[in-house]
Protein backbone atom coordinates (compact mmCIF):
# COMPACT_ATOMS: atom_id res chain seq x y z
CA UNK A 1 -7.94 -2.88 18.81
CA UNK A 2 -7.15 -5.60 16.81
CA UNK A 3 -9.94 -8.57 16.45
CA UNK A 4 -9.58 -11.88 18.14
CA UNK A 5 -7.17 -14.93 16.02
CA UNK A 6 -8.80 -15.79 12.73
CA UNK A 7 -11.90 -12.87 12.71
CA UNK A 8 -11.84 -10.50 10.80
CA UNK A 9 -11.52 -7.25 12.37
CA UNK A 10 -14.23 -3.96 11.92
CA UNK A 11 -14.11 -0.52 10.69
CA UNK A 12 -16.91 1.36 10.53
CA UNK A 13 -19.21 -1.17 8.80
CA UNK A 14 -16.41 -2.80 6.90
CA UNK A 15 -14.81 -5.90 7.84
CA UNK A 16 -11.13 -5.81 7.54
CA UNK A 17 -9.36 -9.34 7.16
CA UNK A 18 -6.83 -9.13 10.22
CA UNK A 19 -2.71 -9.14 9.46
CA UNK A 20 -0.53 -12.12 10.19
CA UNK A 21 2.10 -11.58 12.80
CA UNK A 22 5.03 -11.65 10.10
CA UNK A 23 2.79 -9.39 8.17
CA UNK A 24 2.48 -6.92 11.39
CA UNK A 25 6.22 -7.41 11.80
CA UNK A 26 6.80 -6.41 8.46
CA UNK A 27 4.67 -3.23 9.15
CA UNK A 28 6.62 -2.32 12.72
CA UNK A 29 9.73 -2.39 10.79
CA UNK A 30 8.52 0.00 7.98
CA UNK A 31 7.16 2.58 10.82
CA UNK A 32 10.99 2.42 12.29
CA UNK A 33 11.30 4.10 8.79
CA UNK A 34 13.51 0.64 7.78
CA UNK A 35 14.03 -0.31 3.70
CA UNK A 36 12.85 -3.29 2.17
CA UNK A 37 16.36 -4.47 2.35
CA UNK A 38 17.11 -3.68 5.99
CA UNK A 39 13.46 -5.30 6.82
CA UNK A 40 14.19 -8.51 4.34
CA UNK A 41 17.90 -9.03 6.75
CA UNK A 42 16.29 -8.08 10.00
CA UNK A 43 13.56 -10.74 9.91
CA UNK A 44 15.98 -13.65 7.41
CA UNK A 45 13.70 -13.19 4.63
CA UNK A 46 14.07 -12.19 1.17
CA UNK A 47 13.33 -9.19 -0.51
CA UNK A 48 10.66 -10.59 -2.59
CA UNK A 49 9.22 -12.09 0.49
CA UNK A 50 9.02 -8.34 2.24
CA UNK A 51 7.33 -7.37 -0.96
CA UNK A 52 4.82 -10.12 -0.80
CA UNK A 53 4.12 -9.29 2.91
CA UNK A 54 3.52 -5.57 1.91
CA UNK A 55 1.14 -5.93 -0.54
CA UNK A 56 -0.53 -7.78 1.32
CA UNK A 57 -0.56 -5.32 4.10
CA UNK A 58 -1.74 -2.57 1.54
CA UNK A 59 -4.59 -5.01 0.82
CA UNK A 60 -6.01 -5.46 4.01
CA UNK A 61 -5.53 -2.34 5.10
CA UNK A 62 -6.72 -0.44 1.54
CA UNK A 63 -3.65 1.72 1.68
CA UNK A 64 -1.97 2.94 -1.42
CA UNK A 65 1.34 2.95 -0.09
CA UNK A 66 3.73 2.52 2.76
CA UNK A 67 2.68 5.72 4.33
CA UNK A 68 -0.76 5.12 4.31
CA UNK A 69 -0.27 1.36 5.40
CA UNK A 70 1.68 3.02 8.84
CA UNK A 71 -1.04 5.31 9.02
CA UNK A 72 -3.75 3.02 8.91
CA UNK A 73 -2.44 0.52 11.29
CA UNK A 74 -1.60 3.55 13.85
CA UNK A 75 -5.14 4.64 13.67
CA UNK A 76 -6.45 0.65 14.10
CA UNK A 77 -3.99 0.27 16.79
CA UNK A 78 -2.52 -2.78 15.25
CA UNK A 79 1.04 -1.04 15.70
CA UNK A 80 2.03 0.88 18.62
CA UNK A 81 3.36 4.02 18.72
């Protein structure tokens, strides 16, 4: 369950600094499995910007890759399935 606008949310005993809704759109469209490029023209952003938002993503969510980033946010509920 994702924590209320602006809090961070909690793990365990480890605050995790909550996604931005272009950053959890960014996520939703690399669970559909979409490419950087098919994620930069679905949302009118660039590539570099998708980029940006995903390392970001791995940030907050301490994933190593894109992968890990889906699996994370699955297991946080942040994405549905």
């Amino acid at each position: 369950m994702a924590a209320p606008e602006g809090l961070p949310e909690v793990i365990g005993d480890e605050p995790v600094e909550s996604l931005t809704p272009r950053e959890l759109q960014v996520l939703a469209l690399v669970a559909d499995g979409l490419a950087n490029k098919a994620i930069a023209a679905s949302l009118g952003i660039s590539d570099e910007t998708v980029k940006f938002h995903l390392g970001s993503v791995f940030g907050k969510l301490g994933a190593s890759n894109r992968t890990d980033a889906v699996r994370q946010a699955l297991r946080r509920g942040l994405i549905p399935l």
